[in-house]
PDB file of N, CA and C in Angstrom:
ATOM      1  N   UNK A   1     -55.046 242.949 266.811  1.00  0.00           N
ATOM      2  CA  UNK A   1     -53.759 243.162 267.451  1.00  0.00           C
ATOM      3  C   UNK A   1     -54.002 243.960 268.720  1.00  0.00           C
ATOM      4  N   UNK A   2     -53.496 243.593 270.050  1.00  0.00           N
ATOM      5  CA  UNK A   2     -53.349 244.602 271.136  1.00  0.00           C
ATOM      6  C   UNK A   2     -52.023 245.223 271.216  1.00  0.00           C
ATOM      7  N   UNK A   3     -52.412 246.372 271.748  1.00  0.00           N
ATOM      8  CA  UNK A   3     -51.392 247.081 272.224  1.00  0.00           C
ATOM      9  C   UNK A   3     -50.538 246.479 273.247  1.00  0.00           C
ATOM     10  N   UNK A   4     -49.768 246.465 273.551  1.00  0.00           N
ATOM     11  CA  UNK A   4     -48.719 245.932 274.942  1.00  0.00           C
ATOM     12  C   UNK A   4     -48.031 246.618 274.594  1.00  0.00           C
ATOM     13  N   UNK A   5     -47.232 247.286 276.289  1.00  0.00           N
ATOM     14  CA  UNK A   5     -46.017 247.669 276.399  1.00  0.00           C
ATOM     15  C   UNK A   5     -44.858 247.146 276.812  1.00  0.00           C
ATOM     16  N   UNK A   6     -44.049 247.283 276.166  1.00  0.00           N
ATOM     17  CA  UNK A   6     -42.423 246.782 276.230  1.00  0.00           C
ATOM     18  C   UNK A   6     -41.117 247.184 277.271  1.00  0.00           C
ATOM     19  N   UNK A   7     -41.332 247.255 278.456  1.00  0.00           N
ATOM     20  CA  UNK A   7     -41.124 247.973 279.546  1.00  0.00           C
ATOM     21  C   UNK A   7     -39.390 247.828 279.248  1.00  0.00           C
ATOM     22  N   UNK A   8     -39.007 246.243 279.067  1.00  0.00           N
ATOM     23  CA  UNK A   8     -38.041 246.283 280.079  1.00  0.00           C
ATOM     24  C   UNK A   8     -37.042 245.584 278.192  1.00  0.00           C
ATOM     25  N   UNK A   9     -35.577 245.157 278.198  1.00  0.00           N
ATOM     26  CA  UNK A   9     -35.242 245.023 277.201  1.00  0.00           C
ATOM     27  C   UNK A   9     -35.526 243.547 276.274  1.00  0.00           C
ATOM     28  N   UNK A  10     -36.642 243.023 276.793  1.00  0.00           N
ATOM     29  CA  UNK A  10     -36.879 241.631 276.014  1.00  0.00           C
ATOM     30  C   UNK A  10     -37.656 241.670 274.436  1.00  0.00           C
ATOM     31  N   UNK A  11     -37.751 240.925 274.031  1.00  0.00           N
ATOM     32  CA  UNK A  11     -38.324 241.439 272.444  1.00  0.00           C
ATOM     33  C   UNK A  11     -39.609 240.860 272.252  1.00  0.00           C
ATOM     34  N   UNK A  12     -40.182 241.344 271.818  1.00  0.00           N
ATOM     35  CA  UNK A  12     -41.311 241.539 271.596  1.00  0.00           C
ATOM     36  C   UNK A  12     -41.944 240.400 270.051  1.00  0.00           C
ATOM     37  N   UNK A  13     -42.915 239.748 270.462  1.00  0.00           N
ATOM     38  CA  UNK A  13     -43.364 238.496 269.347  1.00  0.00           C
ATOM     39  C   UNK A  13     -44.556 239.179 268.792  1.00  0.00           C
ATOM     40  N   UNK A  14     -45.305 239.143 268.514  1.00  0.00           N
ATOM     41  CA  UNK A  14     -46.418 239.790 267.874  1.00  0.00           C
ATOM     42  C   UNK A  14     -47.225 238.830 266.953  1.00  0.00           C
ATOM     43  N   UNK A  15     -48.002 237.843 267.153  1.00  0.00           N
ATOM     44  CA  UNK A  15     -49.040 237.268 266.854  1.00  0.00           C
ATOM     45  C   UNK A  15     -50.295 237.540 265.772  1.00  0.00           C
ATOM     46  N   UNK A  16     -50.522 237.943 264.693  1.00  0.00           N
ATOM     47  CA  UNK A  16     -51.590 238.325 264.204  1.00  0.00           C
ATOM     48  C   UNK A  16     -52.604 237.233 263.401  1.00  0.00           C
ATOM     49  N   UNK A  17     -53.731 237.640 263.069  1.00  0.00           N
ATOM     50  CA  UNK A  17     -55.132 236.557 262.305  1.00  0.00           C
ATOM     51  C   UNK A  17     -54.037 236.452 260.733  1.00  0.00           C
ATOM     52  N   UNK A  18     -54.763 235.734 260.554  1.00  0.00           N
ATOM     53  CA  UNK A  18     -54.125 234.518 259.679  1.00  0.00           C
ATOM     54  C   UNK A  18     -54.551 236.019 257.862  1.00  0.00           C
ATOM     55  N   UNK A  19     -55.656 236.501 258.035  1.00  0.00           N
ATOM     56  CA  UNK A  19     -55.490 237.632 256.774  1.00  0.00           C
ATOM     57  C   UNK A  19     -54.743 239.029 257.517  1.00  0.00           C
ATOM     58  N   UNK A  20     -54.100 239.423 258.044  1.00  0.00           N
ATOM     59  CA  UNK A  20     -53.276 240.255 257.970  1.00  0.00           C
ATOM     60  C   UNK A  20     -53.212 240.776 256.703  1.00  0.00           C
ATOM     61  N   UNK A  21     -52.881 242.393 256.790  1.00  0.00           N
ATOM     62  CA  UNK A  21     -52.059 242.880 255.509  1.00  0.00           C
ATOM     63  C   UNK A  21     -50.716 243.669 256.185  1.00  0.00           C
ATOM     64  N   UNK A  22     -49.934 244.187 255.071  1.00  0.00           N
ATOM     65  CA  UNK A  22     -48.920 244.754 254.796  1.00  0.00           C
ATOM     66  C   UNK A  22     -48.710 246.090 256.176  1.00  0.00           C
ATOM     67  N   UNK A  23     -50.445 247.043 255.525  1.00  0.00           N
ATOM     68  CA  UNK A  23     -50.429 247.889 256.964  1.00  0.00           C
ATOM     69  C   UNK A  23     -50.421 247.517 258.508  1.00  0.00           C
ATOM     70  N   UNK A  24     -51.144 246.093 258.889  1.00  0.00           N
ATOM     71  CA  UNK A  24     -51.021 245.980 259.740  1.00  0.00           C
ATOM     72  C   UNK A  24     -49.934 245.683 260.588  1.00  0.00           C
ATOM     73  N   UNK A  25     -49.040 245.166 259.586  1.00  0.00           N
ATOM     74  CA  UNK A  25     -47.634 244.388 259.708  1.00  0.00           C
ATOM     75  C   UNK A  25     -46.997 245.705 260.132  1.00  0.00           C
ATOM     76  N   UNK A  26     -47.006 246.740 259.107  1.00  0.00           N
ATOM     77  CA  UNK A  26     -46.270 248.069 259.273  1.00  0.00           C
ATOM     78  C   UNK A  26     -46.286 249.041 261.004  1.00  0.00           C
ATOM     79  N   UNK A  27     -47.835 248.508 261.027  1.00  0.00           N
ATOM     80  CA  UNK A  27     -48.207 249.268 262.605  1.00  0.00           C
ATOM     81  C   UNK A  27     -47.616 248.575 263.837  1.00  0.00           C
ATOM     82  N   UNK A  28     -47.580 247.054 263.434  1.00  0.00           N
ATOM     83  CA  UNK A  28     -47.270 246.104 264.293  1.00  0.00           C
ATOM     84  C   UNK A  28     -46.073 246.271 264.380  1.00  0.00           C
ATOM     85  N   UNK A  29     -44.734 247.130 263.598  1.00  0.00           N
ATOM     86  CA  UNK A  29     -43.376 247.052 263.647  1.00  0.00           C
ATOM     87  C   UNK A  29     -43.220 248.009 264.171  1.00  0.00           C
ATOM     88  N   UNK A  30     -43.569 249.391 263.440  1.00  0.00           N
ATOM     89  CA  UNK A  30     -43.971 250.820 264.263  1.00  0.00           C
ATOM     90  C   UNK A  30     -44.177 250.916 265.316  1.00  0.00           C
ATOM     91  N   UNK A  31     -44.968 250.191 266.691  1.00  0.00           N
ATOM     92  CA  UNK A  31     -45.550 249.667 268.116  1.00  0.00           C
ATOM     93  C   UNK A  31     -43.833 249.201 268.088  1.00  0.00           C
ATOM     94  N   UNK A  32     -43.187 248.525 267.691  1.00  0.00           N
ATOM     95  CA  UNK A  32     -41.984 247.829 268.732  1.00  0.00           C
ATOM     96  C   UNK A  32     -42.271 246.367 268.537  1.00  0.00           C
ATOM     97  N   UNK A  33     -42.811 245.896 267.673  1.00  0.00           N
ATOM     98  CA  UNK A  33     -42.402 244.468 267.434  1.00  0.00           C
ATOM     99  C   UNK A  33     -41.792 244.261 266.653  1.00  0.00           C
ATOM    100  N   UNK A  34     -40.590 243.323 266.885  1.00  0.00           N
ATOM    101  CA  UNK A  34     -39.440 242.844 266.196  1.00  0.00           C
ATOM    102  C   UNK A  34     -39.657 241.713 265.120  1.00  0.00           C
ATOM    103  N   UNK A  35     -40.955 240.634 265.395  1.00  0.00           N
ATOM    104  CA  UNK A  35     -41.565 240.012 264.613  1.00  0.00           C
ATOM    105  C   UNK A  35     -43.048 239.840 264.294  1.00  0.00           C
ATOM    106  N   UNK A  36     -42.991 239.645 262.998  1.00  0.00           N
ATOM    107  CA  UNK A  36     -44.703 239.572 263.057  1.00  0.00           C
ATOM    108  C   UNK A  36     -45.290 238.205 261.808  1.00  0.00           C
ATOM    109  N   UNK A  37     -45.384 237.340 262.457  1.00  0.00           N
ATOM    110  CA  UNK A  37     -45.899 235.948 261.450  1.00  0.00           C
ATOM    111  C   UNK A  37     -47.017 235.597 261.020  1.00  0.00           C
ATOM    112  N   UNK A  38     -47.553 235.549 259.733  1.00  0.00           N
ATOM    113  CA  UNK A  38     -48.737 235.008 260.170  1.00  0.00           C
ATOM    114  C   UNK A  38     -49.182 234.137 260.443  1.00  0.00           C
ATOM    115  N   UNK A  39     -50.754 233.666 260.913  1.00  0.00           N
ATOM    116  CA  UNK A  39     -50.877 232.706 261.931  1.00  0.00           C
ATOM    117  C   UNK A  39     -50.721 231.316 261.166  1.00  0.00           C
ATOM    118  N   UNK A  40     -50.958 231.281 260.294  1.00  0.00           N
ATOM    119  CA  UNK A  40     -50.626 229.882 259.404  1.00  0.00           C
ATOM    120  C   UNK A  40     -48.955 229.428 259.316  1.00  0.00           C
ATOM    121  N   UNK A  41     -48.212 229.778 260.354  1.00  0.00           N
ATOM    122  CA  UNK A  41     -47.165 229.600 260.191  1.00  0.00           C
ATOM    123  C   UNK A  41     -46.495 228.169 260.818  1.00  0.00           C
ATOM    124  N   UNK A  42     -45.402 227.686 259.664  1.00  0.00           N
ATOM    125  CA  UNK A  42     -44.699 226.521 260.156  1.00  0.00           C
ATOM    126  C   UNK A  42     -44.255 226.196 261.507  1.00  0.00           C
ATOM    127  N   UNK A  43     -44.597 225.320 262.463  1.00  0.00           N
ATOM    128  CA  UNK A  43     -43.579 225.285 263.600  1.00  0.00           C
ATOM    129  C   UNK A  43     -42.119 225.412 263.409  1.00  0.00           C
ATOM    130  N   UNK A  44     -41.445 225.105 262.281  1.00  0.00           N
ATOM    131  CA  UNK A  44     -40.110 224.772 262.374  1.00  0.00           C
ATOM    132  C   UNK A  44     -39.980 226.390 262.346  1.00  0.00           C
ATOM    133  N   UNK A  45     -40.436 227.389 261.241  1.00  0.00           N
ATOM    134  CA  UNK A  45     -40.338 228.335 260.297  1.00  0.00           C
ATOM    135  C   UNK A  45     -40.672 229.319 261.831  1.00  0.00           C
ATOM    136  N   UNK A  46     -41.452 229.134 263.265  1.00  0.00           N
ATOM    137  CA  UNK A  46     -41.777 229.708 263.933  1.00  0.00           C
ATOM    138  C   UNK A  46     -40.473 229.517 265.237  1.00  0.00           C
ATOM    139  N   UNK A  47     -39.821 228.310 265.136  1.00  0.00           N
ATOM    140  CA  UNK A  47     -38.699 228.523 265.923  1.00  0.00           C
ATOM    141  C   UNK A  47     -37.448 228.698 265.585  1.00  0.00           C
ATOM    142  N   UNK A  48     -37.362 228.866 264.272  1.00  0.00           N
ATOM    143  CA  UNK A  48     -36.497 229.407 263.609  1.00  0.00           C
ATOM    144  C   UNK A  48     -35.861 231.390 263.911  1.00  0.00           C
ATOM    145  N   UNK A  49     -37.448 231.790 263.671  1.00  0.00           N
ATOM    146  CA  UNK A  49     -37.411 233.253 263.194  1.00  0.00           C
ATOM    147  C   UNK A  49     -37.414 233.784 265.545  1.00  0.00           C
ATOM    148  N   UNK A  50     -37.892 232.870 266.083  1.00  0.00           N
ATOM    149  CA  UNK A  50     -37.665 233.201 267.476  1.00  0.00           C
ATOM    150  C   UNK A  50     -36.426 233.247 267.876  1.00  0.00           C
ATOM    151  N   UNK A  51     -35.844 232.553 267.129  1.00  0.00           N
ATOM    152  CA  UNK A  51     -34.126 231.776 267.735  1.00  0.00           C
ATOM    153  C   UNK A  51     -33.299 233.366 267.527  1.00  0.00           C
ATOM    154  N   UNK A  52     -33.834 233.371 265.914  1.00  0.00           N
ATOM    155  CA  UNK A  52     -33.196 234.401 265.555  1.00  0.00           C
ATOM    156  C   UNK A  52     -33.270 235.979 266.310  1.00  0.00           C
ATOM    157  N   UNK A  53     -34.931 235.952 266.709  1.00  0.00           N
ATOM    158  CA  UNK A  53     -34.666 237.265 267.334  1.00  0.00           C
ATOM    159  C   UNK A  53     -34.229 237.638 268.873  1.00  0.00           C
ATOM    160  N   UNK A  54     -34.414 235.932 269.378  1.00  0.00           N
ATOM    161  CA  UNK A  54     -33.077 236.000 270.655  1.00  0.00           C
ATOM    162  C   UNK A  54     -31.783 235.926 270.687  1.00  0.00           C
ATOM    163  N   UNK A  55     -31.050 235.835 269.455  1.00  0.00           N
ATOM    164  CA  UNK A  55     -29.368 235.823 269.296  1.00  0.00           C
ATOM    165  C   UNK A  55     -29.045 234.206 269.411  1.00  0.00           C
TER     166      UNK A  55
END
C-alpha cells in the first residue's frame, strides 16, 4: 500500500494485493480511504461499491 495524500474533497479508492488482512484494511481506512477491495474483485461488485462512494 502507498501512502497518498488527499488534498482536495474527492474520495479516495485504495487498491490492495489480493492476501490483504483485516490490519491492513484497518490502516488503509485510518490513512482516509473510504474503500478498500480486494484485488480479486468482481467488475460488477467494483462498480458498484465506486458508484456508491460517489453518491
Amino acid at each position: 500500500m502507498t501512502e497518498q495524500q488527499n488534498s482536495d474533497d474527492s474520495p479516495l479508492v485504495t487498491m490492495m494485493r489480493s492476501d490483504w488482512d483485516e490490519t491492513l484494511q484497518k490502516q488503509a481506512m485510518k490513512a482516509g480511504a473510504c474503500l478498500v477491495l480486494k484485488k480479486t474483485y468482481d467488475l460488477q461488485q467494483l462498480v458498484a461499491q465506486v458508484m456508491k462512494v460517489l453518491g
